[in-house]
Protein backbone atom coordinates (compact mmCIF):
# COMPACT_ATOMS: atom_id res chain seq x y z
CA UNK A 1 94.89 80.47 96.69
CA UNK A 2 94.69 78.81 100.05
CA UNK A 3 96.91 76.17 101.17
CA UNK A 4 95.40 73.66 104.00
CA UNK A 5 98.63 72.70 105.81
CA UNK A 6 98.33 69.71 108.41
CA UNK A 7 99.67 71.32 111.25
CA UNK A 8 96.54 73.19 111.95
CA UNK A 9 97.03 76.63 110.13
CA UNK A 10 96.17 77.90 106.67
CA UNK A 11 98.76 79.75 105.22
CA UNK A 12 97.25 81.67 101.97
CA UNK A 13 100.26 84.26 101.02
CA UNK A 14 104.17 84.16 100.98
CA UNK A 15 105.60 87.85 99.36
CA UNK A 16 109.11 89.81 99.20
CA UNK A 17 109.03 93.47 100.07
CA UNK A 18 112.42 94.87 97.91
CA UNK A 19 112.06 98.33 99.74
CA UNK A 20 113.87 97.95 103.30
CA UNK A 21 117.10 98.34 104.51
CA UNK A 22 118.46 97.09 108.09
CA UNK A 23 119.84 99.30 110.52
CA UNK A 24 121.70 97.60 113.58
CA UNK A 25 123.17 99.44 116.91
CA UNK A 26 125.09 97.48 118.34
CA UNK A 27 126.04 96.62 122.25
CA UNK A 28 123.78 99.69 123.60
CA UNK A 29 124.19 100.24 127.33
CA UNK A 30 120.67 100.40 129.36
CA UNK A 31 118.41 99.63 126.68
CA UNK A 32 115.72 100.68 127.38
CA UNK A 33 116.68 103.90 127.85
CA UNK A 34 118.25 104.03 124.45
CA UNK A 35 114.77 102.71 122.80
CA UNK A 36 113.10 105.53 123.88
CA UNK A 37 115.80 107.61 122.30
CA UNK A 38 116.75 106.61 119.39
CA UNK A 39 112.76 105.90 118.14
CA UNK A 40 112.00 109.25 118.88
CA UNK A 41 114.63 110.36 117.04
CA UNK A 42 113.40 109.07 114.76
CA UNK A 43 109.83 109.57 114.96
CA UNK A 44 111.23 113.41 115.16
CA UNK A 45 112.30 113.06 111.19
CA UNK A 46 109.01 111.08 110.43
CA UNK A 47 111.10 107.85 109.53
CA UNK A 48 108.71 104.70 110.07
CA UNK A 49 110.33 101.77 111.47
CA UNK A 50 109.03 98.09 110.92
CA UNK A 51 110.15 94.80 112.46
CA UNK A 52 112.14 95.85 115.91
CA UNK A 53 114.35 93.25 117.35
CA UNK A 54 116.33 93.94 120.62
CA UNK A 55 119.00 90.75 121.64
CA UNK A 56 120.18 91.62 125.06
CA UNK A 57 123.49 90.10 126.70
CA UNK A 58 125.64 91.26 129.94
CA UNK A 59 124.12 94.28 130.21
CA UNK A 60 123.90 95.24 126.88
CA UNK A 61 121.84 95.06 123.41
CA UNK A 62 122.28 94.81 119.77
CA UNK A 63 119.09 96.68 118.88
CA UNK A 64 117.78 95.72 114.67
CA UNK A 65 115.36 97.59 112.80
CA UNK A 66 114.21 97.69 108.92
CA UNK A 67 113.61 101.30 107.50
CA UNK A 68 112.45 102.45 104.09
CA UNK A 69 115.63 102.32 102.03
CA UNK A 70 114.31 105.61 100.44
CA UNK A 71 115.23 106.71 104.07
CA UNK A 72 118.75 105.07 104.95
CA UNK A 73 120.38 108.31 105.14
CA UNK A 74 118.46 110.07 107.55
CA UNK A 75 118.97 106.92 109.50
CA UNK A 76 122.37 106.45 109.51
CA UNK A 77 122.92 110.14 110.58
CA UNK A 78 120.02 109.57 113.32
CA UNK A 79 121.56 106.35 114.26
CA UNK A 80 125.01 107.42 114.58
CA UNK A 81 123.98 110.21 116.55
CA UNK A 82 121.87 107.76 118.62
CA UNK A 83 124.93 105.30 119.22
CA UNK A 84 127.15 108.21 120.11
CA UNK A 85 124.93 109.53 122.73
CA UNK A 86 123.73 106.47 124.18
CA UNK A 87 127.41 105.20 124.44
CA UNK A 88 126.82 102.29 121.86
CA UNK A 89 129.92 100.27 120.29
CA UNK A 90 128.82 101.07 116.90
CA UNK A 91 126.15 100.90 114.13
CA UNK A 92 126.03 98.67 111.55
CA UNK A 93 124.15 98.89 108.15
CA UNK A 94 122.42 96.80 105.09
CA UNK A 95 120.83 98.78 102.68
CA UNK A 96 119.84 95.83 100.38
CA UNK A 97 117.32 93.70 102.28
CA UNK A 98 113.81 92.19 101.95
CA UNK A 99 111.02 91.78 103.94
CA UNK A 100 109.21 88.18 103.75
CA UNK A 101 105.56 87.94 104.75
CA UNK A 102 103.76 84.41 105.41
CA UNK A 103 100.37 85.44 105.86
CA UNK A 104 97.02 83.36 107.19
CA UNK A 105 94.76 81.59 109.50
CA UNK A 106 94.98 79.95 112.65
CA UNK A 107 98.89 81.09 113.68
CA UNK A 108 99.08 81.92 116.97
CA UNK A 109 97.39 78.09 117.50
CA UNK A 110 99.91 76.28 116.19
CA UNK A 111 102.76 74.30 117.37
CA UNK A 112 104.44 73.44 114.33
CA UNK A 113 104.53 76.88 112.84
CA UNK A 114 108.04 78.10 113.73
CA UNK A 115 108.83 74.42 113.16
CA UNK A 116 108.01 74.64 109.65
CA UNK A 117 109.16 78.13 108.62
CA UNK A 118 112.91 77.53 110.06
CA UNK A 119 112.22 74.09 108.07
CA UNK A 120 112.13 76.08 104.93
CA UNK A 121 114.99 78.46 105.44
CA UNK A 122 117.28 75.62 106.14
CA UNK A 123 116.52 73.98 102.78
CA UNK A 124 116.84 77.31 100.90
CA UNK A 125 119.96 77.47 103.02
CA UNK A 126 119.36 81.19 104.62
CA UNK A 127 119.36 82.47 107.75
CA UNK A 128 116.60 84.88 108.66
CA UNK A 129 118.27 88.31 110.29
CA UNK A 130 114.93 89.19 112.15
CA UNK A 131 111.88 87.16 112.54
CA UNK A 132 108.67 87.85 114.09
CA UNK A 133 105.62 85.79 114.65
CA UNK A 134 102.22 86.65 115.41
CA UNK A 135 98.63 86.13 115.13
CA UNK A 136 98.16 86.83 111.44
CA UNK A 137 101.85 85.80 110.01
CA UNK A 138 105.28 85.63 110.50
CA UNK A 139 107.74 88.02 109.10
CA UNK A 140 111.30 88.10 108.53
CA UNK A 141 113.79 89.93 106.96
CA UNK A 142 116.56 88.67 104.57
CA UNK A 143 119.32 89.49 102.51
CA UNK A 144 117.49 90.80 99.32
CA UNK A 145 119.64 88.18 96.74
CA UNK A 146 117.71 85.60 99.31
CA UNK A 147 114.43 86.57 99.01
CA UNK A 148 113.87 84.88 95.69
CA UNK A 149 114.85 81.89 96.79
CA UNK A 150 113.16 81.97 100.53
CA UNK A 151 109.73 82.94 99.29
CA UNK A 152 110.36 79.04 96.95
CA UNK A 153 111.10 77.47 100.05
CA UNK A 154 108.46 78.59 101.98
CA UNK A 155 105.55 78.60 98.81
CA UNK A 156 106.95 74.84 98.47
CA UNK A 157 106.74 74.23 102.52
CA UNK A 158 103.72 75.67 102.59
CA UNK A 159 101.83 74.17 99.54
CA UNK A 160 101.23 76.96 97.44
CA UNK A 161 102.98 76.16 94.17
């Protein structure tokens, strides 16, 4: 089913992805340094990562990720290690969290888009923790006892009840 949506987009899928987990570092010194590190790190134990977010602030960044949750342990070790090395405050960790998919047409051409997704989280009363928008979709990732509830919000926003 495909929903027409006035602002000039055509949204045709909202879904919940149960299998993630968050993984934050937080306040890492020379970022981009750090990056390089701890995602090879990664890579080196063949742990996909999905969603990157990097919020930087005097000199520092909070750096957020979503793993497997079938792989949480390996990356709180990595991570840890990561933090220590790259002289990070600390790590920080949510094992149960969902990844929301709005997929369709005509995204990246819209004004209203971001308008209208942050419309629907307010009236399912969540905040997103990560949110990414591009040509075919937006993405975000949410408390899993949200996602229910978010996917509503944004079926309802979005006309595909």
């Amino acid at each position: 089913m495909t929903a027409h949506v006035q602002e000039g987009f055509r949204v045709s899928s909202v879904t919940a992805d149960y299998s993630f987990a968050r993984a934050v570092i937080l306040s890492v010194p020379d970022a981009s340094r750090a990056q390089s590190r701890i995602f090879s790190l990664l890579a080196q134990r063949d742990i996909a990562v999905e969603l990157i977010a990097q919020n930087s602030m005097d000199g520092t960044a909070d750096i957020v990720f979503l793993v497997k949750k079938d792989r949480l342990e390996e990356t709180i070790a990595v991570c840890r290690s990561a933090a220590e090395l790259c002289g990070a405050m600390g790590t920080a960790f949510v094992p149960e969290t969902a990844l929301i998919c709005v997929s369709g047409d005509g995204m990246t051409e819209s004004s209203c888009l971001a308008a209208a997704f942050f419309e629907a989280l307010s009236q399912a009363n969540v905040s997103a923790a990560v949110t990414a928008f591009g040509a075919r979709g937006v993405s975000c990732a949410v408390a899993a006892h949200c996602a229910e509830t978010v996917c509503a919000a944004l079926k309802k926003r979005f006309c595909l009840n």
